[in-house]
Every structure is written in C-alpha cells, then in structure tokens.
N, C-alpha and C. Protein backbone atom coordinates (compact mmCIF):
# COMPACT_ATOMS: atom_id res chain seq x y z
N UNK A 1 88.43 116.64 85.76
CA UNK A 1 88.77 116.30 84.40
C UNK A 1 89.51 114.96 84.35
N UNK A 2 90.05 114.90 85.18
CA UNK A 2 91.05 113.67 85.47
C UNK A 2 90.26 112.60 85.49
N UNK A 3 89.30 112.38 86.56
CA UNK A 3 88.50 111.34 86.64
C UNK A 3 87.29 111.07 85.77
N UNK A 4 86.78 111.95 84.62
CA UNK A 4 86.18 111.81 83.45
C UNK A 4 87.35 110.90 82.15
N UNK A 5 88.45 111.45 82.82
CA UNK A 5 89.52 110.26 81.58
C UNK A 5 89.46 109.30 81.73
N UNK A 6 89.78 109.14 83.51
CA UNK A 6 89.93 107.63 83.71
C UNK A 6 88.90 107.01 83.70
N UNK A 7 87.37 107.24 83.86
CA UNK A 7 86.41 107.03 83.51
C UNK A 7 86.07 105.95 81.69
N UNK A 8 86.71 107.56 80.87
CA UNK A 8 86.19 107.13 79.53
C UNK A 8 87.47 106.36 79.66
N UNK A 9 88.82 105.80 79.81
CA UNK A 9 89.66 104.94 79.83
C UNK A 9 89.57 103.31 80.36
N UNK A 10 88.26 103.76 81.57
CA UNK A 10 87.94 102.23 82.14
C UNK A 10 86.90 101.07 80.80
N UNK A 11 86.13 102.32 80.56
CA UNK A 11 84.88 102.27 79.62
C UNK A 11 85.42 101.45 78.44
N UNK A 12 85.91 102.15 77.79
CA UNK A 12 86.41 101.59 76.53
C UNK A 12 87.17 100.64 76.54
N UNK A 13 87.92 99.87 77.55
CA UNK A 13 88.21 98.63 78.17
C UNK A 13 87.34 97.73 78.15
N UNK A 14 86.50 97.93 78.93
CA UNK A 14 85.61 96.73 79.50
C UNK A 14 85.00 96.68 77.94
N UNK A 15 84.48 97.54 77.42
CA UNK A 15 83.82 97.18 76.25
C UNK A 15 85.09 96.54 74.87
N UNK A 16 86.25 96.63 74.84
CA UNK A 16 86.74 95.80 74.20
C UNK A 16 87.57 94.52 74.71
N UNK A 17 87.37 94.40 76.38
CA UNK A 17 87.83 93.26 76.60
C UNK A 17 86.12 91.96 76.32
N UNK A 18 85.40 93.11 76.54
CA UNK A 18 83.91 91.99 76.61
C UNK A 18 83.92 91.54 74.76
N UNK A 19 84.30 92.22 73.96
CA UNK A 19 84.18 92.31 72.69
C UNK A 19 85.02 90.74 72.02
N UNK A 20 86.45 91.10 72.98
CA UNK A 20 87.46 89.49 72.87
C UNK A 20 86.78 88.10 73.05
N UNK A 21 86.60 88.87 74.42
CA UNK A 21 85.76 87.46 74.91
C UNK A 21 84.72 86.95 74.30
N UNK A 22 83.87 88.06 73.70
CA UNK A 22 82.39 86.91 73.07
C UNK A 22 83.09 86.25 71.27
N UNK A 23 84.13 87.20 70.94
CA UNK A 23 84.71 86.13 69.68
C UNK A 23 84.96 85.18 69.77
N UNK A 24 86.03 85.00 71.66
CA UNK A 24 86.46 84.20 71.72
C UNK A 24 85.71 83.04 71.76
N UNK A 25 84.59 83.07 72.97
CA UNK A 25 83.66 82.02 73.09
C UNK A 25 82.89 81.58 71.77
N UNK A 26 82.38 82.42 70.73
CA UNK A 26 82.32 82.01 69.42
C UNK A 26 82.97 80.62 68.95
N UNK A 27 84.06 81.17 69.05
CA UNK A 27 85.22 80.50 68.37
C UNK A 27 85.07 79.23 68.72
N UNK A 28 85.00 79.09 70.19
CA UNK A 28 85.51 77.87 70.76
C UNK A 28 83.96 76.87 70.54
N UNK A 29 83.14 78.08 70.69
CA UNK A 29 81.09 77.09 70.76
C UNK A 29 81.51 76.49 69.11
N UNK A 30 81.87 76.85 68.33
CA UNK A 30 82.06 76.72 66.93
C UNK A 30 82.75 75.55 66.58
N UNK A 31 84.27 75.91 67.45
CA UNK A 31 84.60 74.37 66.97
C UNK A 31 84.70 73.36 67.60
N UNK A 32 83.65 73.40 68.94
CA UNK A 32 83.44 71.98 69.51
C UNK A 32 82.32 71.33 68.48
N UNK A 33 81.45 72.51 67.99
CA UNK A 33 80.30 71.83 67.46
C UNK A 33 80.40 71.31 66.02
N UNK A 34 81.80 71.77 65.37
CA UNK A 34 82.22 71.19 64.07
C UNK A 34 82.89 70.04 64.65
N UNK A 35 83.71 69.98 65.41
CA UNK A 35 84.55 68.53 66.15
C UNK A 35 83.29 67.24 66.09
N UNK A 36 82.33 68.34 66.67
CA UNK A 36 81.13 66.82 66.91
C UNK A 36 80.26 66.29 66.26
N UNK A 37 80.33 67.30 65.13
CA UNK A 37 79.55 66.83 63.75
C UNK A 37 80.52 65.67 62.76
N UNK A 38 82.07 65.98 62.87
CA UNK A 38 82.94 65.48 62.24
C UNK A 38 82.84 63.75 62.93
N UNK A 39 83.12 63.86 64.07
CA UNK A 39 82.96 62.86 65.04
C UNK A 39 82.06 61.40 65.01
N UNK A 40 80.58 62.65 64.91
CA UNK A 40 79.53 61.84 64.31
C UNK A 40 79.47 61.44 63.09
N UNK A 41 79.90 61.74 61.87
CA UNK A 41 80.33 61.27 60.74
C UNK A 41 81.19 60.57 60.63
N UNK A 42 81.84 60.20 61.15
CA UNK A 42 82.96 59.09 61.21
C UNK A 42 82.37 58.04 61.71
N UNK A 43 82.14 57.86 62.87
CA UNK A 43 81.38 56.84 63.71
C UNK A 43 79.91 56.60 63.27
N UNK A 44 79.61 56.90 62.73
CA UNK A 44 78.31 56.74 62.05
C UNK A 44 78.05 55.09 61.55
N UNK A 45 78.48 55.80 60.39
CA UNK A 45 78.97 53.97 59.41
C UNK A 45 79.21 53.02 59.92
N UNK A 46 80.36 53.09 60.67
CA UNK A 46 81.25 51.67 61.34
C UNK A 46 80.39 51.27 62.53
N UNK A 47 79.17 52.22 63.07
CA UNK A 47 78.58 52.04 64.10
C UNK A 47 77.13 50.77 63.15
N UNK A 48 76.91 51.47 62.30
CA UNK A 48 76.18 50.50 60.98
C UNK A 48 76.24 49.50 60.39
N UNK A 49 77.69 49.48 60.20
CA UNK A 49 77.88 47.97 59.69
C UNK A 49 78.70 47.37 60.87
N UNK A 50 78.83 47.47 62.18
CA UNK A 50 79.11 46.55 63.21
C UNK A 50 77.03 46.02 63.46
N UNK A 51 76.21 47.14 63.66
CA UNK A 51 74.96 46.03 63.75
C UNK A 51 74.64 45.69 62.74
N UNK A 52 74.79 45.66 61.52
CA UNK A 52 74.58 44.73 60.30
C UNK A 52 74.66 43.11 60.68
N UNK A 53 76.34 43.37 60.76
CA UNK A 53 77.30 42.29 60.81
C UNK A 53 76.63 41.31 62.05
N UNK A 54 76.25 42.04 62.91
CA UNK A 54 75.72 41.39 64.50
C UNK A 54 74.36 40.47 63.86
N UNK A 55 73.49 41.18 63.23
CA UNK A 55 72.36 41.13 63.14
C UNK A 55 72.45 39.55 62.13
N UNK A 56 73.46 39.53 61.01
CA UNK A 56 73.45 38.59 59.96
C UNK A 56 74.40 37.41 60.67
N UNK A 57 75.58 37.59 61.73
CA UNK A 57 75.59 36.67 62.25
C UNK A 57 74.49 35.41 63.05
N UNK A 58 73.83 36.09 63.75
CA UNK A 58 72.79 35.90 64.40
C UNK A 58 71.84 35.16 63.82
N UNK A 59 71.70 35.03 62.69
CA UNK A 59 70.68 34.33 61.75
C UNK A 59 71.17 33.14 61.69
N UNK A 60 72.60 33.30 61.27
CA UNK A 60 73.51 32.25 60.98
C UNK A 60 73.42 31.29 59.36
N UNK A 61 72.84 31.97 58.54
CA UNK A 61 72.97 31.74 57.53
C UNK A 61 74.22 32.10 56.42
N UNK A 62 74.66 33.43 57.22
CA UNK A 62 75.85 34.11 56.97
C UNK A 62 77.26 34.27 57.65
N UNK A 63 78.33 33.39 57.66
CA UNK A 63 79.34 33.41 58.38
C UNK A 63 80.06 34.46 57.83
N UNK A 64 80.31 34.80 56.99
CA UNK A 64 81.27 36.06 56.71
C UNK A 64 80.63 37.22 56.07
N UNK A 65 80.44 38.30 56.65
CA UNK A 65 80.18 39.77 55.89
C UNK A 65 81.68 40.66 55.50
N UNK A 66 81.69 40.78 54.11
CA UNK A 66 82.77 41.67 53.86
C UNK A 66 82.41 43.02 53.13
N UNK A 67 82.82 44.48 53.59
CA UNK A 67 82.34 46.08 53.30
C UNK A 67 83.40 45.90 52.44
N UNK A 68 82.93 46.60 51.30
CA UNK A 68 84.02 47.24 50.49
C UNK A 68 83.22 47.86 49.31
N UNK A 69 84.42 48.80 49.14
CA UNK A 69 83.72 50.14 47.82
C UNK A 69 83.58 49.33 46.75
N UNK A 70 82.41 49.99 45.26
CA UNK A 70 82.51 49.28 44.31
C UNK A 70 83.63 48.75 43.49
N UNK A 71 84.51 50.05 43.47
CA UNK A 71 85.46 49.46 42.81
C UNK A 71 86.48 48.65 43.13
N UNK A 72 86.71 48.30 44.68
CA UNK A 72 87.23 46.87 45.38
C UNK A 72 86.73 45.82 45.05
N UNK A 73 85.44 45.63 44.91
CA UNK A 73 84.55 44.69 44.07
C UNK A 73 85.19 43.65 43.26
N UNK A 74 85.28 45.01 42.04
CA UNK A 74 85.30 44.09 41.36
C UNK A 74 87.12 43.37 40.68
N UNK A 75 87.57 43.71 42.08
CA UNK A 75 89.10 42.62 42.00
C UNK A 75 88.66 41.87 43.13
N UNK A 76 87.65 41.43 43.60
CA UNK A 76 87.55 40.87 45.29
C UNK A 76 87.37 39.47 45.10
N UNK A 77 88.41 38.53 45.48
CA UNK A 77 88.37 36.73 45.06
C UNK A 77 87.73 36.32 46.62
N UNK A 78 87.05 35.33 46.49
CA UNK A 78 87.21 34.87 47.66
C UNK A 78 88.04 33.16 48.28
C-alpha cells in the first residue's frame, strides 16, 4: 500500500512539474518572439532612410536629405 502512494505521489509530480515547465517555455518562446518583432519595427525605418539618404547622396544632386513628420513640416525653415 505504501509503495502504490509513493507511486501515485511520484506521478502527480512529474506531471505538474512537466506542466510548469511547458508554461514556462511558452512564456519565454513568446517573449523572445514579441522582443523580435518589436526590434524589427524599430530598426526597420531608420534602416530605410539610412539607404535612401546613401542612395540620393550618391547621385549628388542632393546634398542634404531631411525626415520629418507632416506636421514638423510645416514650421521647417531652411
């Protein structure tokens, strides 16, 4: 009888330590892959308008490229 306890006592262990663990790994697959979506959205753009900027130097018709939102616009002197 004894060793049918410790039995159903090992059992129900392993099945809620395995239970931690796959949330856990969840968790973590989850937010590397939001980190790297965020990541990539950031760097995106600035990765865009650095070859813009490369590309219109290069022509050389254009010495200065300046980014800015519309509504910077339209206070923007040069």
């Amino acid at each position: 009888m004894e060793t049918f306890r410790h039995l159903g006592e090992l059992a129900v262990g392993e099945i809620l330590r395995r239970v931690f663990f796959t949330k856990f790994a969840d968790t973590i697959g989850i937010s590397v892959g939001v980190a790297s979506l965020v990541c990539d959205a950031f760097s995106g753009p600035s990765g865009l308008q650095q070859l813009a900027s490369r590309r219109l130097m290069k022509s050389g018709f254009i010495r200065t490229v300046v980014v800015t939102s519309r509504r910077d616009l339209r206070n923007f002197r040069t």
